[in-house]
Protein backbone atom coordinates (compact mmCIF):
# COMPACT_ATOMS: atom_id res chain seq x y z
CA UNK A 1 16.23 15.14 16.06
CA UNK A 2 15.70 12.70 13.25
CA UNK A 3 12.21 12.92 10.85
CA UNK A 4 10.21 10.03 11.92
CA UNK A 5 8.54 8.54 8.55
CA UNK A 6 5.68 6.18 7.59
CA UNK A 7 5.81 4.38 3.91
CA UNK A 8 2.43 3.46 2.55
CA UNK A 9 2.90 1.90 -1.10
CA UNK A 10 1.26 -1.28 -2.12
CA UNK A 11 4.44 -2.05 -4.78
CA UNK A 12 6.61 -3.59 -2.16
CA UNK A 13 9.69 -3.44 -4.44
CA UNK A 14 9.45 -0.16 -5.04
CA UNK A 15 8.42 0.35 -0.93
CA UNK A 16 11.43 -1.56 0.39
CA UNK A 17 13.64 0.85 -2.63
CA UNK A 18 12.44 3.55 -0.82
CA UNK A 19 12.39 2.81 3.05
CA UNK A 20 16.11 1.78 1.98
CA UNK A 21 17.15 4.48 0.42
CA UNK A 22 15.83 6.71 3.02
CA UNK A 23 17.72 4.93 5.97
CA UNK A 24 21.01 5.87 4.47
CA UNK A 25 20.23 9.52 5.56
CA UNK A 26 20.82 10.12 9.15
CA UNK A 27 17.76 13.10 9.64
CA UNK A 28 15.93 10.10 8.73
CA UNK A 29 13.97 7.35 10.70
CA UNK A 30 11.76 5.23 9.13
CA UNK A 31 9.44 4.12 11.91
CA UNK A 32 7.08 1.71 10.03
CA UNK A 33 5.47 0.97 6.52
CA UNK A 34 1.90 0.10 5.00
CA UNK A 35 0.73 -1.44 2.00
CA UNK A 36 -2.42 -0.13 1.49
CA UNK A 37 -4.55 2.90 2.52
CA UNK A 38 -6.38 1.30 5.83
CA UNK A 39 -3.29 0.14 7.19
CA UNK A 40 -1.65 3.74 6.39
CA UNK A 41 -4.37 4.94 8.33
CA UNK A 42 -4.45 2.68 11.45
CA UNK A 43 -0.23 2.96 11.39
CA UNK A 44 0.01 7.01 11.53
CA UNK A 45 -2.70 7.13 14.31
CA UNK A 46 -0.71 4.51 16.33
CA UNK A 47 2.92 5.91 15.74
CA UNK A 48 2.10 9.90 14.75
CA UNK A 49 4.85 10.21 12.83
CA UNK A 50 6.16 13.70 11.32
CA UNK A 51 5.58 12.49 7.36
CA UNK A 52 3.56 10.28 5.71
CA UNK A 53 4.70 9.38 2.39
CA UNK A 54 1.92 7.98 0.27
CA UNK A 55 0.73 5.98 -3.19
CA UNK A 56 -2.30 7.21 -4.79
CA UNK A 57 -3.62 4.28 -5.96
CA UNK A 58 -3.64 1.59 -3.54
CA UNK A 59 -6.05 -0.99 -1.97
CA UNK A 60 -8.71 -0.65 0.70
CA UNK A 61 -9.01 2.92 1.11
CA UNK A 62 -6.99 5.28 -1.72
CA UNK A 63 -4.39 8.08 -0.57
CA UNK A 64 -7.15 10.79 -1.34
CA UNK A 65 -9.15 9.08 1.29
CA UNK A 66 -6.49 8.13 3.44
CA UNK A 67 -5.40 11.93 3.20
CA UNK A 68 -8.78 13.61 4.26
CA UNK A 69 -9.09 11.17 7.16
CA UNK A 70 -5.83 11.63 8.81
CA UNK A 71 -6.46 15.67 7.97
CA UNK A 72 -9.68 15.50 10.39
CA UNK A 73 -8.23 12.91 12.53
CA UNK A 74 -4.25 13.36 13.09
CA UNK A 75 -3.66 17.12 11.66
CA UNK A 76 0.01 17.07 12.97
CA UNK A 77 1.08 14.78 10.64
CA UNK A 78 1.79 16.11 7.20
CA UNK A 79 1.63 14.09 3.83
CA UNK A 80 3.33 13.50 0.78
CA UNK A 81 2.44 11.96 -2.12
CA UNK A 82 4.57 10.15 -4.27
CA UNK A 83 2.60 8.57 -7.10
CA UNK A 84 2.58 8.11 -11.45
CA UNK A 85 -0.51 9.65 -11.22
CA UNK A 86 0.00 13.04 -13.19
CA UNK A 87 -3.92 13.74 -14.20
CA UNK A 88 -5.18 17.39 -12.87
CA UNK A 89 -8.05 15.35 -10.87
CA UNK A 90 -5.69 13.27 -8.48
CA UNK A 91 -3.64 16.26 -7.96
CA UNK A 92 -5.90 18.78 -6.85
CA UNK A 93 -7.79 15.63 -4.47
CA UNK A 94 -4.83 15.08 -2.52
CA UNK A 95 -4.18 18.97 -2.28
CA UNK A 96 -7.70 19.46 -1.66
CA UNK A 97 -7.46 16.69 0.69
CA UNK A 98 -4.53 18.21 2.94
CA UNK A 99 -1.53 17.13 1.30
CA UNK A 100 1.74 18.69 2.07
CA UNK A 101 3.14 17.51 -0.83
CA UNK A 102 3.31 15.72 -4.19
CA UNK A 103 5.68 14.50 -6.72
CA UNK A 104 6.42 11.58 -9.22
CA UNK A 105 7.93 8.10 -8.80
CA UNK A 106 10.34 9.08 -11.25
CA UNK A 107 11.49 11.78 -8.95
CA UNK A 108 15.65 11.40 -7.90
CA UNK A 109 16.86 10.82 -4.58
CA UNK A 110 17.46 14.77 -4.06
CA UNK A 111 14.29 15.57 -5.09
CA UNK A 112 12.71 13.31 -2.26
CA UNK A 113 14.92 14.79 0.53
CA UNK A 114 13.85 18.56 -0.55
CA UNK A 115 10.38 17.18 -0.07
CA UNK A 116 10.75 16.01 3.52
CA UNK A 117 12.67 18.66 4.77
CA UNK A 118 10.40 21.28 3.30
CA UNK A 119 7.23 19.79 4.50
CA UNK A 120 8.66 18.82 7.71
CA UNK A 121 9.75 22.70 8.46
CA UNK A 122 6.26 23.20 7.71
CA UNK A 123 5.91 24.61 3.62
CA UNK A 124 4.24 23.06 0.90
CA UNK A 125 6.03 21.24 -1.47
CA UNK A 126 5.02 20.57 -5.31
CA UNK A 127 7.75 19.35 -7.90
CA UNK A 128 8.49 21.58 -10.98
CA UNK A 129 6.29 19.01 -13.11
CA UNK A 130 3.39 19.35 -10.56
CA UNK A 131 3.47 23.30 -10.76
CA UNK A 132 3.70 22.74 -14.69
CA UNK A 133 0.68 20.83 -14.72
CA UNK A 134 -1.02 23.51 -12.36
CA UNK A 135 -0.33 26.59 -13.72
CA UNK A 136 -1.68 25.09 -17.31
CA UNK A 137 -4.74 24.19 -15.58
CA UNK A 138 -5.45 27.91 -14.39
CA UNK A 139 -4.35 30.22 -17.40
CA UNK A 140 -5.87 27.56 -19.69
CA UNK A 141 -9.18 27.91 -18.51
CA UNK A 142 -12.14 28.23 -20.59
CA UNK A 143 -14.11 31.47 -20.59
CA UNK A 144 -17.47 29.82 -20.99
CA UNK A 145 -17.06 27.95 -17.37
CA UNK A 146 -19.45 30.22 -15.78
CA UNK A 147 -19.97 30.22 -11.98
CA UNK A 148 -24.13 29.45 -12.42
CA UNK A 149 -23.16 26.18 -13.79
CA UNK A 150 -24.09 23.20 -11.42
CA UNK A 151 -21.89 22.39 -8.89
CA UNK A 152 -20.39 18.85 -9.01
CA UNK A 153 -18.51 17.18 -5.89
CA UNK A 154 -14.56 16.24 -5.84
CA UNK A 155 -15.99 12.70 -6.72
CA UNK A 156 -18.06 13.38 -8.81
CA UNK A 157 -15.58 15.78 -11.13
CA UNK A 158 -13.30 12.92 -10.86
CA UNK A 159 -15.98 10.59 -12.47
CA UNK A 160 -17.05 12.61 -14.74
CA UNK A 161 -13.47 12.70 -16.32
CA UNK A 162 -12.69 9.04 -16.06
CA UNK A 163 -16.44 8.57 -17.98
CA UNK A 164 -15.90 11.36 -20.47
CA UNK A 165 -12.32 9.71 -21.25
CA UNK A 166 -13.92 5.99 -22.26
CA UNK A 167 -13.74 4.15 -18.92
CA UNK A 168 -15.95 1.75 -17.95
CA UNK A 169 -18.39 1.67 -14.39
CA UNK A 170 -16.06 -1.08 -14.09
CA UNK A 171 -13.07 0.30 -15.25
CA UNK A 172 -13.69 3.22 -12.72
CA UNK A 173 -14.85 1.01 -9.33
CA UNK A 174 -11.33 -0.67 -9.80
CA UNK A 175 -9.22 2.44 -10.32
CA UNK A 176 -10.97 4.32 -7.03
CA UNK A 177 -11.82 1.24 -5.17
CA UNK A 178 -15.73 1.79 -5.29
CA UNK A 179 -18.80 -0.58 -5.76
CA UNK A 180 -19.80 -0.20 -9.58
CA UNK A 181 -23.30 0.31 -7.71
CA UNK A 182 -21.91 3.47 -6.23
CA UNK A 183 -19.96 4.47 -9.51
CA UNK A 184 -23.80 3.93 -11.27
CA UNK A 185 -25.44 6.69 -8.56
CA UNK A 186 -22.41 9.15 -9.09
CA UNK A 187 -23.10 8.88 -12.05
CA UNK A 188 -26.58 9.71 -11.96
CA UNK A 189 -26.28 12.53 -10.07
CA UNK A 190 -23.92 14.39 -12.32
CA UNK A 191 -26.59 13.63 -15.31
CA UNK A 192 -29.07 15.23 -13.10
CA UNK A 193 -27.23 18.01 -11.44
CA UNK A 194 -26.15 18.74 -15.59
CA UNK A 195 -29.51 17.79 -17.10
CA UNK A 196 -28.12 15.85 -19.09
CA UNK A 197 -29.48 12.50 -20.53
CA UNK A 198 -26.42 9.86 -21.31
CA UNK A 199 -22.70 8.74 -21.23
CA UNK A 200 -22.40 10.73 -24.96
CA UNK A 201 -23.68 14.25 -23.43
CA UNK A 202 -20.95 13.86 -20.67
CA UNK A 203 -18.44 13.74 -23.28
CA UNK A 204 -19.43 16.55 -24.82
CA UNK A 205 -19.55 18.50 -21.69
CA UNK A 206 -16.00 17.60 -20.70
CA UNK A 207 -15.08 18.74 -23.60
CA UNK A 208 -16.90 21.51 -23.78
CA UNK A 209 -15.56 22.70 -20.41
CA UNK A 210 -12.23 21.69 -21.07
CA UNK A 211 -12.26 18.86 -18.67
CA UNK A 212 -10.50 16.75 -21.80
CA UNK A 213 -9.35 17.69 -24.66
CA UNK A 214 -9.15 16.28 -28.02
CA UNK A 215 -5.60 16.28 -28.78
C-alpha cells in the first residue's frame, strides 16, 4: 500500500521539484498539493492523507497554525515540515504544535524518504541539524531562568525574539501573517506580564535570558 501525500508550499517551483521527485518512488502517491496554509487545511480534511508535508512560512494561515488545527481536527494525519526556517522558536512551534517531523529545504532526496517512512510507521523524525540545534538549546541554558519568572505564550516567546532581534511591528505582522494591531497587543502583554516599560528592556531581557545572543 502506497503513502498517500499532501504538498503544501507556496514556492511552486520548488512544490512541483518536490511532488516530482516524490512520484518517481513507487511507496509513494501524491494525492494533491496546496499553496498556502488554508488550503493545506481544507485539502487534508477532504482527502486524509497519511503525510502532510509542509512550509513554515506561507500565506493565509502559517504551518504552525495549520499544524495545531489539523492536530485537534484530523489527528490521523501526521506532519512534516520541510522549511529554511532553522531559528529555535519555529522549531519547537511546529513540535509543540504536533509535528511528526522537521527538516531543511536543503535536505537530499534520501533524507526526505527516511522522513516519510519513519513518520508514516509512526516515530518522530528530526534531521541531524534539527537535533543539533536542540540539544544546544537545552545544555546551553541559562541558570538564572528561574521557574517564578512570568509565563509568556508560544506567541508571545516568538515575538518577543523577533522584537528583541530589531524587527519591526511591521516586519513581524508580515513574517507570521498577523494584523500589526495584534502584533501591538502581544506586545503589550509581554511588557506587562515582564514589567517592563519599552522595546530597549525587551532586548535586554532576551539577552539576559539567553533568548539571543550577542555573537
Amino acid at each position: 500500500m502506497s503513502i498517500k501525500i499532501l504538498i503544501a508550499d507556496d514556492h511552486k517551483l520548488f512544490r512541483e521539484g518536490t511532488i516530482t521527485l516524490l512520484s518517481e518512488n513507487q511507496d509513494i502517491e501524491i494525492i494533491d498539493q496546496a499553496e498556502d496554509g488554508k488550503e493545506a487545511i481544507e485539502k487534508a480534511k477532504k482527502h486524509q492523507p497519511d503525510i502532510l508535508i509542509i512550509d513554515i512560512g506561507m500565506p493565509q494561515i502559517n504551518g504552525i497554525e495549520a499544524t495545531r488545527i489539523l492536530k485537534s481536527e484530523a489527528p490521523n494525519i501526521k506532519i512534516i515540515a520541510l522549511t529554511m526556517h532553522s531559528e529555535k522558536h519555529f522549531i519547537k512551534g511546529m513540535l509543540e504544535a504536533g509535528a511528526y517531523g522537521y527538516l531543511f529545504k536543503n535536505c537530499d532526496y534520501d533524507e526526505l524518504i527516511q522522513a516519510i517512512k519513519t513518520v508514516y510507521s509512526g516515530k518522530k523524525y528530526l534531521s541531524d541539524e534539527i537535533t543539533e540545534v536542540i540539544i544546544h538549546d537545552y545544555v546551553g541554558k541559562p541558570n538564572d531562568i528561574l521557574e517564578t519568572d512570568p509565563i509568556l505564550s508560544e506567541r508571545e516567546m516568538e515575538i518577543l525574539k523577533l522584537f528583541a532581534e530589531g524587527k519591526t511591528s511591521r516586519e513581524i505582522s508580515e513574517a507570521l501573517f498577523i494584523s500589526v494591531k495584534t502584533v501591538g497587543t502581544h506586545k503589550q502583554n509581554i511588557l506587562t506580564k515582564l514589567e517592563l516599560n519599552s522595546t530597549a528592556d525587551l532586548v535586554k531581557y532576551a539577552i539576559k535570558k539567553g533568548i539571543i545572543s550577542l555573537w
